[in-house]
C-alpha atoms as a PDB file:
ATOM      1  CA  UNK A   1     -79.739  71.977 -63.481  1.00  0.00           C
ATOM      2  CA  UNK A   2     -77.255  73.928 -60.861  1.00  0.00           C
ATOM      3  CA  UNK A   3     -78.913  74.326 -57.665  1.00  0.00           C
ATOM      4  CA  UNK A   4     -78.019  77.107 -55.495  1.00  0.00           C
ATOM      5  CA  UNK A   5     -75.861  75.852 -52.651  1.00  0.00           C
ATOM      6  CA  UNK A   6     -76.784  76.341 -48.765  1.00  0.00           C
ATOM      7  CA  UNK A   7     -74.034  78.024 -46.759  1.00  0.00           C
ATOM      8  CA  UNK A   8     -73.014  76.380 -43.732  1.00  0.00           C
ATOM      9  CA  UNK A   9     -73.637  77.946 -40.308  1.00  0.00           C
ATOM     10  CA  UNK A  10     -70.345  76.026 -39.047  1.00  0.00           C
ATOM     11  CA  UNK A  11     -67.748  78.522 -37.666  1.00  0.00           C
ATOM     12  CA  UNK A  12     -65.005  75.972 -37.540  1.00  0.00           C
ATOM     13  CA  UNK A  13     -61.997  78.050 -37.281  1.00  0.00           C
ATOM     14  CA  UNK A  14     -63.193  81.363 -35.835  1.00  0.00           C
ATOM     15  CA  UNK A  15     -62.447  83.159 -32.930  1.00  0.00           C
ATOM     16  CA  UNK A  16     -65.500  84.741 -30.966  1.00  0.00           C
ATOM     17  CA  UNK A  17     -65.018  86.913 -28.155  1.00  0.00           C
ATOM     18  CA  UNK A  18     -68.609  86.809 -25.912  1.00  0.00           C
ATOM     19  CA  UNK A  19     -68.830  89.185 -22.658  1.00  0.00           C
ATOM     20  CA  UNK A  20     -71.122  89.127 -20.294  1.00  0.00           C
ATOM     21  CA  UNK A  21     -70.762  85.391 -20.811  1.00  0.00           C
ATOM     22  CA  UNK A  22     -71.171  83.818 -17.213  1.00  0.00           C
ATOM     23  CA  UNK A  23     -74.568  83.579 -17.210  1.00  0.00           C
ATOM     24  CA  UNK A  24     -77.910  84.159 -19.370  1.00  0.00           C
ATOM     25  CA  UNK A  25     -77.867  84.774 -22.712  1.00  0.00           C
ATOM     26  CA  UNK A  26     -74.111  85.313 -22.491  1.00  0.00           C
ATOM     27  CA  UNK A  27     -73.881  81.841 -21.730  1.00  0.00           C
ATOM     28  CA  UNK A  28     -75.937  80.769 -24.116  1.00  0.00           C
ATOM     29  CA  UNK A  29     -74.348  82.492 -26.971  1.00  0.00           C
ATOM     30  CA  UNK A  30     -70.704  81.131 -26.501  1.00  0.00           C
ATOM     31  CA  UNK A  31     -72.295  77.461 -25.661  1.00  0.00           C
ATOM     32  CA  UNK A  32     -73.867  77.689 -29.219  1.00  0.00           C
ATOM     33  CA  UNK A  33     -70.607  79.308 -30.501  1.00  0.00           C
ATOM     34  CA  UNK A  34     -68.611  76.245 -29.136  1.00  0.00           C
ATOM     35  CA  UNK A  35     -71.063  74.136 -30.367  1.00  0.00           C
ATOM     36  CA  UNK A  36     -70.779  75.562 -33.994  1.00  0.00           C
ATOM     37  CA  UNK A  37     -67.368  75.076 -34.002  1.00  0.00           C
ATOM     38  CA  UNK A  38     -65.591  78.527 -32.735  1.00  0.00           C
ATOM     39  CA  UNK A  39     -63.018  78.603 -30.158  1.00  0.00           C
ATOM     40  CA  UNK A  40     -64.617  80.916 -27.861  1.00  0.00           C
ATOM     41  CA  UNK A  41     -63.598  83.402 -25.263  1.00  0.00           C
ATOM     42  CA  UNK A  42     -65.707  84.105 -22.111  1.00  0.00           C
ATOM     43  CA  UNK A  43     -65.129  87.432 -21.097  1.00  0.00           C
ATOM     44  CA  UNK A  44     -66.975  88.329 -17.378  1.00  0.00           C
ATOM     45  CA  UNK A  45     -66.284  90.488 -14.391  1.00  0.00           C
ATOM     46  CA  UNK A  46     -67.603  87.320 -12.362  1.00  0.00           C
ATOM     47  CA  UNK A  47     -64.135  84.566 -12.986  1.00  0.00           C
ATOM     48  CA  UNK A  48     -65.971  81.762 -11.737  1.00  0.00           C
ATOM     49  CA  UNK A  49     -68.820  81.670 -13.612  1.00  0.00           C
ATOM     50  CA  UNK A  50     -66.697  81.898 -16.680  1.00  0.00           C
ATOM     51  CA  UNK A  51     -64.405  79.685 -15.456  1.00  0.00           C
ATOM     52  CA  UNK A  52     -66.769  77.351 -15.058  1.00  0.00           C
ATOM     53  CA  UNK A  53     -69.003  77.843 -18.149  1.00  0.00           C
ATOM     54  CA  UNK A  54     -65.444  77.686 -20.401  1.00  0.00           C
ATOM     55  CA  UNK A  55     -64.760  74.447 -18.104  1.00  0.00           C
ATOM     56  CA  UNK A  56     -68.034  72.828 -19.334  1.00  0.00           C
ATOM     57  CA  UNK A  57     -67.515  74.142 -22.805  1.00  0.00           C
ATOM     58  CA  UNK A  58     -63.991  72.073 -22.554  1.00  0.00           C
ATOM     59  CA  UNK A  59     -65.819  68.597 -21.434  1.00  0.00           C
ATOM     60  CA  UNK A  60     -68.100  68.801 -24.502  1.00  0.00           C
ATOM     61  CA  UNK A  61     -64.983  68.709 -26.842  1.00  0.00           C
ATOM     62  CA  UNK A  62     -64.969  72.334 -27.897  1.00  0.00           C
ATOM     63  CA  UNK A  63     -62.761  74.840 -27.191  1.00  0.00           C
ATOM     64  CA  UNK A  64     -63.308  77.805 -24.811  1.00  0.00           C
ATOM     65  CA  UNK A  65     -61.476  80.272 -22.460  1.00  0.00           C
ATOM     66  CA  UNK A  66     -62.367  82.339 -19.679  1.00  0.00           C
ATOM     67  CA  UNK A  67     -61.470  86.149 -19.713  1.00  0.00           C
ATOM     68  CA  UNK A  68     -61.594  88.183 -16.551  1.00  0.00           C
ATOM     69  CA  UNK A  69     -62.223  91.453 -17.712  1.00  0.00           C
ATOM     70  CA  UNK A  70     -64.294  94.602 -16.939  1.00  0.00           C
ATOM     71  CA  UNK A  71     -65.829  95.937 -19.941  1.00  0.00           C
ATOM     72  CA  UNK A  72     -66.205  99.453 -18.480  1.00  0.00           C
ATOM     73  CA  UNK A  73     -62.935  99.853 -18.224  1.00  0.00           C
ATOM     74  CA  UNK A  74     -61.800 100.786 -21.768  1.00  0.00           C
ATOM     75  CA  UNK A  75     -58.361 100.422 -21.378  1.00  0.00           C
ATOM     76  CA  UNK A  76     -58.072  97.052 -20.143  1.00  0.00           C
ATOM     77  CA  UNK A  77     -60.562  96.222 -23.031  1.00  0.00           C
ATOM     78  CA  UNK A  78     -58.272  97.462 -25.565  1.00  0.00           C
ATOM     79  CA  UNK A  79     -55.268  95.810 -24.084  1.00  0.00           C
ATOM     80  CA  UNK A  80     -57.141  92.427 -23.503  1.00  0.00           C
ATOM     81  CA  UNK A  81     -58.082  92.422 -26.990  1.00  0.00           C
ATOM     82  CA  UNK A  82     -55.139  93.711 -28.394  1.00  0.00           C
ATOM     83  CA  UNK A  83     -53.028  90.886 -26.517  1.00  0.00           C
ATOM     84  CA  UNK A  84     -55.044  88.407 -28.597  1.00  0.00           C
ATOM     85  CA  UNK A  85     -55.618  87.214 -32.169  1.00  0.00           C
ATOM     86  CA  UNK A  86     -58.015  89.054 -33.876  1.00  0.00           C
ATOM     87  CA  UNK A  87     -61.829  87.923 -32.867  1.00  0.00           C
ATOM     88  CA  UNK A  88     -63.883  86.756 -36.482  1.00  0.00           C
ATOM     89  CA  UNK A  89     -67.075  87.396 -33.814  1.00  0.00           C
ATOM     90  CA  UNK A  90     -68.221  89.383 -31.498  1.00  0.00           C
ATOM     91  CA  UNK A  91     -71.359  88.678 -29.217  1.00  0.00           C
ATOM     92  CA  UNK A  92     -71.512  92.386 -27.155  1.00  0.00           C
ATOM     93  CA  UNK A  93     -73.880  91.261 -25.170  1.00  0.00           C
ATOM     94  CA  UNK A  94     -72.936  92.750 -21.226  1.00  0.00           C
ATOM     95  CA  UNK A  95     -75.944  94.942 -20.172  1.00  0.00           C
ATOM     96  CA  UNK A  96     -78.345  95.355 -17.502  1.00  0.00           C
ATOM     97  CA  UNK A  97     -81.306  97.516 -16.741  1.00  0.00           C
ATOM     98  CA  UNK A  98     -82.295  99.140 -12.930  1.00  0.00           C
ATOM     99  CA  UNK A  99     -86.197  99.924 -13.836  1.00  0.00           C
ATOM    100  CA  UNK A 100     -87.657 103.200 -12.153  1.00  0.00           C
ATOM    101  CA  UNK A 101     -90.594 105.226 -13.143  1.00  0.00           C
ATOM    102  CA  UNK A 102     -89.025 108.541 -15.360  1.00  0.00           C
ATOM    103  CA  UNK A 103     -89.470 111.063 -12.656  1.00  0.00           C
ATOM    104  CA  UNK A 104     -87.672 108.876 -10.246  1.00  0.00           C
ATOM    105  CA  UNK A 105     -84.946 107.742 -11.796  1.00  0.00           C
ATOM    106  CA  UNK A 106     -81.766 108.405  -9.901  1.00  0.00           C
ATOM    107  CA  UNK A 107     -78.317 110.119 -11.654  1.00  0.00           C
ATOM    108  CA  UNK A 108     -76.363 107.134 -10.620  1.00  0.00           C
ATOM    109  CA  UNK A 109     -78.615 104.485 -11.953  1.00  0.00           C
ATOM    110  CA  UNK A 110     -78.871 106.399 -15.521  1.00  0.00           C
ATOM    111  CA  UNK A 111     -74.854 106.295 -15.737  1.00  0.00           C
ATOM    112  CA  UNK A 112     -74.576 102.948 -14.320  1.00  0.00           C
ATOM    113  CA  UNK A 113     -76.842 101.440 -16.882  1.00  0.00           C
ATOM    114  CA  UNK A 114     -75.446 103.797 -19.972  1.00  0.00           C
ATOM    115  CA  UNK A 115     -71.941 103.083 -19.138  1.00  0.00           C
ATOM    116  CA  UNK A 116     -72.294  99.433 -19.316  1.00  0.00           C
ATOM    117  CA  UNK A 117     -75.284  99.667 -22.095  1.00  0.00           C
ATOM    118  CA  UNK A 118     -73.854 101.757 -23.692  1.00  0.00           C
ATOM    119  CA  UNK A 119     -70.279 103.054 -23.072  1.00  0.00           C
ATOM    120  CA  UNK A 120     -68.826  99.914 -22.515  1.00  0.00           C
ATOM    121  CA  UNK A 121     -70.573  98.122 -25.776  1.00  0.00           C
ATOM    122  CA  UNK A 122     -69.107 100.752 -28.016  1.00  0.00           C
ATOM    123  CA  UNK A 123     -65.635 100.648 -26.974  1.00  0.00           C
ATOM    124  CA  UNK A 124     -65.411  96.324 -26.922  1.00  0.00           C
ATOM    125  CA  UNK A 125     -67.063  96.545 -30.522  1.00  0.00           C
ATOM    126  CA  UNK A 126     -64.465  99.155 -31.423  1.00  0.00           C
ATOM    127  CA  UNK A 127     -61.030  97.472 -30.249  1.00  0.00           C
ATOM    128  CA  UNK A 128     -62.849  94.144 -32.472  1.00  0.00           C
ATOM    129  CA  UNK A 129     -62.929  96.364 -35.477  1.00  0.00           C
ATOM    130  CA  UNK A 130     -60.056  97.617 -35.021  1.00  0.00           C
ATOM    131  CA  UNK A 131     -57.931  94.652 -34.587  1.00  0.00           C
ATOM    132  CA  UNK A 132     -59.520  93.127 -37.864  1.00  0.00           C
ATOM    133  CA  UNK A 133     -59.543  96.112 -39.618  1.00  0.00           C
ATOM    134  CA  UNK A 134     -55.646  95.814 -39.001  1.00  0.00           C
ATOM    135  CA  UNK A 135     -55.580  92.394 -40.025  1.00  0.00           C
ATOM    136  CA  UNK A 136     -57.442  92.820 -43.139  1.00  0.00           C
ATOM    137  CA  UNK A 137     -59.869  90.142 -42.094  1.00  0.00           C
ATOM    138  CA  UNK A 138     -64.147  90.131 -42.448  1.00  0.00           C
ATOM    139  CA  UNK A 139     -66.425  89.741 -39.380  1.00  0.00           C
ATOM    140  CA  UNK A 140     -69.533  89.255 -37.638  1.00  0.00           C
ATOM    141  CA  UNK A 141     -70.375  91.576 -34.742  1.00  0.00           C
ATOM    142  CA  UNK A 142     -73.354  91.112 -32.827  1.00  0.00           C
ATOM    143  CA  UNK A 143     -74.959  93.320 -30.819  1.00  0.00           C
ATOM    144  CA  UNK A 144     -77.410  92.316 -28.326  1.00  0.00           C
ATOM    145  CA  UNK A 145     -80.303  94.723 -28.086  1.00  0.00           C
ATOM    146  CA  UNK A 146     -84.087  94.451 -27.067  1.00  0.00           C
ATOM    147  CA  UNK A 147     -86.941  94.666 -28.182  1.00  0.00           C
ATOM    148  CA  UNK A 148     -87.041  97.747 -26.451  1.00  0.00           C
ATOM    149  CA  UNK A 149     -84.595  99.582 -28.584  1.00  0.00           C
ATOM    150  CA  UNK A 150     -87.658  99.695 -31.253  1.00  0.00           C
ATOM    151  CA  UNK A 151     -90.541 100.295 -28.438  1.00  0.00           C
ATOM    152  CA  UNK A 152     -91.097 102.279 -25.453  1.00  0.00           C
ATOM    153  CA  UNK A 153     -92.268 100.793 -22.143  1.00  0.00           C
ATOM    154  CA  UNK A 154     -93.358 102.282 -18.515  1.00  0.00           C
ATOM    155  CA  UNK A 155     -90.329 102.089 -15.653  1.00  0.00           C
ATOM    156  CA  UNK A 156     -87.737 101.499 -18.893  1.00  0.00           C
ATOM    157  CA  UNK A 157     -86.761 105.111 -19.977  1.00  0.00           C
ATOM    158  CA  UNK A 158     -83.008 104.223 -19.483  1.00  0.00           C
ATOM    159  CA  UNK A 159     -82.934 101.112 -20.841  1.00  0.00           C
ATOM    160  CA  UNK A 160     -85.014 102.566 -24.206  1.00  0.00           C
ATOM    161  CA  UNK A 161     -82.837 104.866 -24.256  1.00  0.00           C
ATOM    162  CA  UNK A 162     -79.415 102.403 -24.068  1.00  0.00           C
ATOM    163  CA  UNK A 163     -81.082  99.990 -26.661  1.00  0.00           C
ATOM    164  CA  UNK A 164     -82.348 102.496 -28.917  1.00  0.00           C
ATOM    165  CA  UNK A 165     -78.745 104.033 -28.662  1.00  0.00           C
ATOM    166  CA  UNK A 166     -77.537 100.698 -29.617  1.00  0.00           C
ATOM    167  CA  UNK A 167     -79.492 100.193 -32.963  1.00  0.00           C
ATOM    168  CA  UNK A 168     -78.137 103.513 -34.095  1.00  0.00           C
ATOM    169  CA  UNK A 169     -74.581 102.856 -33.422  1.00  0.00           C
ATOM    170  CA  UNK A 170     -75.336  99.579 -35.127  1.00  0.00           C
ATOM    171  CA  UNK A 171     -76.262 101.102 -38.005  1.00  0.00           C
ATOM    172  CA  UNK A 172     -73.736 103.554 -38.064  1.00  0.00           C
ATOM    173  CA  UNK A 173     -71.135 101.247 -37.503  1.00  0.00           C
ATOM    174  CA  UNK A 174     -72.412  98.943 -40.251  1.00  0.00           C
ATOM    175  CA  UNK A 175     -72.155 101.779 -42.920  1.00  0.00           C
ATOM    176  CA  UNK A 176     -68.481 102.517 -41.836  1.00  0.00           C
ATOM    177  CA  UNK A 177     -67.226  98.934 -41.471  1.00  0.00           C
ATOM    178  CA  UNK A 178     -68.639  97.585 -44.834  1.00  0.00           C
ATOM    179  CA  UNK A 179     -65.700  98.433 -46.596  1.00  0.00           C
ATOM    180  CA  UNK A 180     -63.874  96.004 -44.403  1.00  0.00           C
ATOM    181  CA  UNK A 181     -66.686  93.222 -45.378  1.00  0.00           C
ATOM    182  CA  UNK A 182     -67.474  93.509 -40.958  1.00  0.00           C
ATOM    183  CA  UNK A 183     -71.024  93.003 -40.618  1.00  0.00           C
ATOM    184  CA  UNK A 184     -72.924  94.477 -37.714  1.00  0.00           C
ATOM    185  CA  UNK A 185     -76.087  93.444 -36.739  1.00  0.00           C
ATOM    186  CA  UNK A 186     -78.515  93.533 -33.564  1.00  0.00           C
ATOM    187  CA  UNK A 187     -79.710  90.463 -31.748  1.00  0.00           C
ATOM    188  CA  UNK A 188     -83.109  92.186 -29.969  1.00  0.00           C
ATOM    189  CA  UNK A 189     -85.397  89.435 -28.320  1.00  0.00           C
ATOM    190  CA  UNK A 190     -88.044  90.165 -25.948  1.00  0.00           C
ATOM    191  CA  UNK A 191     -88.202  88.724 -22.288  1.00  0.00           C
ATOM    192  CA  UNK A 192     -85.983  85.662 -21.808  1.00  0.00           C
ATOM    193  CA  UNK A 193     -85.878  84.185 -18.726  1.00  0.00           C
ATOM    194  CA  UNK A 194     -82.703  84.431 -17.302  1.00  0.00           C
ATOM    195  CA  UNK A 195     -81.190  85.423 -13.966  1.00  0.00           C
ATOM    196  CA  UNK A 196     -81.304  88.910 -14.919  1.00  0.00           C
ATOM    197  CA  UNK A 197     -85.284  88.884 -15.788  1.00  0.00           C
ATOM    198  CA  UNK A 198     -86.740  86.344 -13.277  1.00  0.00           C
ATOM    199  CA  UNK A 199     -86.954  88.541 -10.089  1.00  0.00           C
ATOM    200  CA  UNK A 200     -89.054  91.079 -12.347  1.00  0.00           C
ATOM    201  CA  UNK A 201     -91.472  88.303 -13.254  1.00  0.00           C
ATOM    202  CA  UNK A 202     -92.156  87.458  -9.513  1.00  0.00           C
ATOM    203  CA  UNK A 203     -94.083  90.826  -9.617  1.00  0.00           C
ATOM    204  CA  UNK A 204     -97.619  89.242 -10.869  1.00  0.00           C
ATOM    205  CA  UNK A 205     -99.219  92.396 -12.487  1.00  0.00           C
ATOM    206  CA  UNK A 206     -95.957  92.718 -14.286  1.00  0.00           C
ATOM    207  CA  UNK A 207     -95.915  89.150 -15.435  1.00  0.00           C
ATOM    208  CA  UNK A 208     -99.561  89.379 -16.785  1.00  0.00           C
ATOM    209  CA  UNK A 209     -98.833  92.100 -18.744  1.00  0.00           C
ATOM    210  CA  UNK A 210     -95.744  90.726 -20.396  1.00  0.00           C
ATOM    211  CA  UNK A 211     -97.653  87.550 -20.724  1.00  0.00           C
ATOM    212  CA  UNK A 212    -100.080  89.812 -22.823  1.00  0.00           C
ATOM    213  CA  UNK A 213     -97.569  91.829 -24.731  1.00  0.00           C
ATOM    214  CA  UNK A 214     -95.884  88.727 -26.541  1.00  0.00           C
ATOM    215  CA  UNK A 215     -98.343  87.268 -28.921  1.00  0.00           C
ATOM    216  CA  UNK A 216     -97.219  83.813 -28.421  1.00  0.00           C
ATOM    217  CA  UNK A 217     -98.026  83.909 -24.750  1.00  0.00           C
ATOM    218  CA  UNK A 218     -95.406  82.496 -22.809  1.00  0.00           C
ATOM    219  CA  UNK A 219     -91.530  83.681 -22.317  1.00  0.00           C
ATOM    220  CA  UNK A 220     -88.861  83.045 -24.235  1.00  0.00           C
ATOM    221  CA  UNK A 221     -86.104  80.701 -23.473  1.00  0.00           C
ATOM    222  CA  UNK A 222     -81.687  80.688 -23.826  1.00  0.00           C
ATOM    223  CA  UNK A 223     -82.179  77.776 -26.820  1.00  0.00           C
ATOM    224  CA  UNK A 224     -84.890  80.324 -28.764  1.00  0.00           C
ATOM    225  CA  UNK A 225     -81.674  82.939 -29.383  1.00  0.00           C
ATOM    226  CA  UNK A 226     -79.184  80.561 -30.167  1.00  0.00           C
ATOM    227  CA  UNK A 227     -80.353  79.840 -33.332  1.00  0.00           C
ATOM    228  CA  UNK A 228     -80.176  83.155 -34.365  1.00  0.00           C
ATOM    229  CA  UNK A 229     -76.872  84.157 -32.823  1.00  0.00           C
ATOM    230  CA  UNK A 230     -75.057  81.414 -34.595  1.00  0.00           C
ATOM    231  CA  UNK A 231     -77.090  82.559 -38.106  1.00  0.00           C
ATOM    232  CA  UNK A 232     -75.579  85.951 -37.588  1.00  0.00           C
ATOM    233  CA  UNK A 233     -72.263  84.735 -36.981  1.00  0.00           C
ATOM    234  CA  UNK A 234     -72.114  82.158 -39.661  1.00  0.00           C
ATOM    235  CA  UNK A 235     -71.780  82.419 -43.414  1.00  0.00           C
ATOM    236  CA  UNK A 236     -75.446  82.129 -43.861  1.00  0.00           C
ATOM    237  CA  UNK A 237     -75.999  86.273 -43.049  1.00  0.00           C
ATOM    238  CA  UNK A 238     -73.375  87.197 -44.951  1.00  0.00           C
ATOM    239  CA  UNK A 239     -75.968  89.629 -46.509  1.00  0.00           C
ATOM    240  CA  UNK A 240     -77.088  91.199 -43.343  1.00  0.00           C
ATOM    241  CA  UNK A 241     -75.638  94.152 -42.153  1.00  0.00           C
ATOM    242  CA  UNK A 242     -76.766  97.139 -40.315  1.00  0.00           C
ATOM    243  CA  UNK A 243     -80.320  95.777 -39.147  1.00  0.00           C
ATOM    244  CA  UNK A 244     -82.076  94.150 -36.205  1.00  0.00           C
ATOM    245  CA  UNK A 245     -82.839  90.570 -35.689  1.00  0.00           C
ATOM    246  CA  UNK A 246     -86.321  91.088 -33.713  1.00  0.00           C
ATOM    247  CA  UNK A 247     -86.832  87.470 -31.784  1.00  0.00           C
ATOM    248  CA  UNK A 248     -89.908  88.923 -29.586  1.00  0.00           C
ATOM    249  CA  UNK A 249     -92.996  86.789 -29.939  1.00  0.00           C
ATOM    250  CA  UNK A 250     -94.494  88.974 -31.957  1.00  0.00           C
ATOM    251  CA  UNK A 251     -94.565  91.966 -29.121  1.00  0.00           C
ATOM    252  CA  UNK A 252     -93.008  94.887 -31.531  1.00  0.00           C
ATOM    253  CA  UNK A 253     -95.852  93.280 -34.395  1.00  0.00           C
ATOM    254  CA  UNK A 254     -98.424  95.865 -33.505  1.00  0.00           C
END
């Protein structure tokens, strides 16, 4: 009897390219990367932290590089990435949020959060493609969304409106890219606690009702994604493209 054979989720071999990777789930996602086997690049505004993080990376016996680099700024995007071998993965995972009630949010806060949400996710995701595409090589690109780019909540009309924006492009960009055997997919968890997320959960109300939102009860942590980041990347999804990965605790489940 021939038994069907379980592909690996090593990425021994691969190059991954993760921004936004000084802290959070950044961090997380080019630790696990490392940890798989990819040689990773740490691409931040912040050089320290990636410094540091690729440092650590290093003393574990893995390989890892920081990368200074502002992904709003297109151009130096494109010529960072260009400058490089092509990346197998891509984690597009710089974001952040500035919550506001609708009829308060300010001009500069909606382009501030769209041009790093949004703007700046296309345009990384775009030199990657392009550079394999070149190269005639297959991919993984990952983008990280939220469970609120498949829900609405109050105070979050701009960052709905980012993550939403980034499941379409995802699917989009899945459709085009097939051809090139590059999958796309979303990573969209719910509330992680990270630096990002903890000063919003020293507002108690707001806690509560998180707390009540995820069926599980409780937040989620860094090691709850890496699983699935590392799936997506790997061999093992070679079938997904063009969805959403929902890691949420059951919050989008009603």
């Amino acid at each position: 009897m021939e038994l069907t054979a379980t592909p690996s989720f090593r990425l021994d071999g691969r190059r991954a390219l993760v921004t936004g990777a000084g802290r959070g789930i950044g961090l997380a996602a080019a630790s696990a990367l490392a940890d798989a086997g990819a040689h990773v690049v740490l691409a931040s505004r912040t050089t320290r932290e990636v410094e540091d993080a690729a440092e650590a990376i290093r003393a574990r016996g893995q390989s890892a590089e920081a990368l200074t680099l502002d992904v709003r700024d297109a151009d130096a995007v494109k010529a960072a990435v260009a400058a490089r071998e092509p990346f197998d993965i891509l984690v597009n995972n710089a974001g952040t949020n500035r919550p506001a009630p609708f009829v308060d949010v300010k001009v500069e806060d909606f382009d501030f959060v769209f041009s790093l949400n949004v703007r700046a996710a296309y345009f990384v995701a775009q030199a990657v493609a392009r550079r394999l595409v070149e190269a005639g090589r297959s991919g993984s690109i990952v983008n990280v969304s939220s469970q609120m780019g498949h829900v609405g909540g109050p105070n979050r009309t701009v960052y709905c409106a980012t993550k939403h924006a980034m499941e379409g492009l995802t699917k989009a960009m899945a459709i085009e890219l097939a051809p090139h055997a590059i999958r796309v997919n979303t990573l969209a968890p719910t509330f992680i606690e990270t630096p990002l997320t903890r000063p919003f959960f020293e507002n108690q109300a707001f806690r509560e009702d998180t707390l009540k939102r995820i069926k599980l009860g409780r937040l989620g942590q860094l090691a709850e994604l890496t699983g699935a980041i590392v799936f997506l990347a790997s061999d093992a999804s070679t079938l997904m493209t063009g969805t959403s990965l929902v890691v949420d605790g059951g919050w989008t489940a009603e």
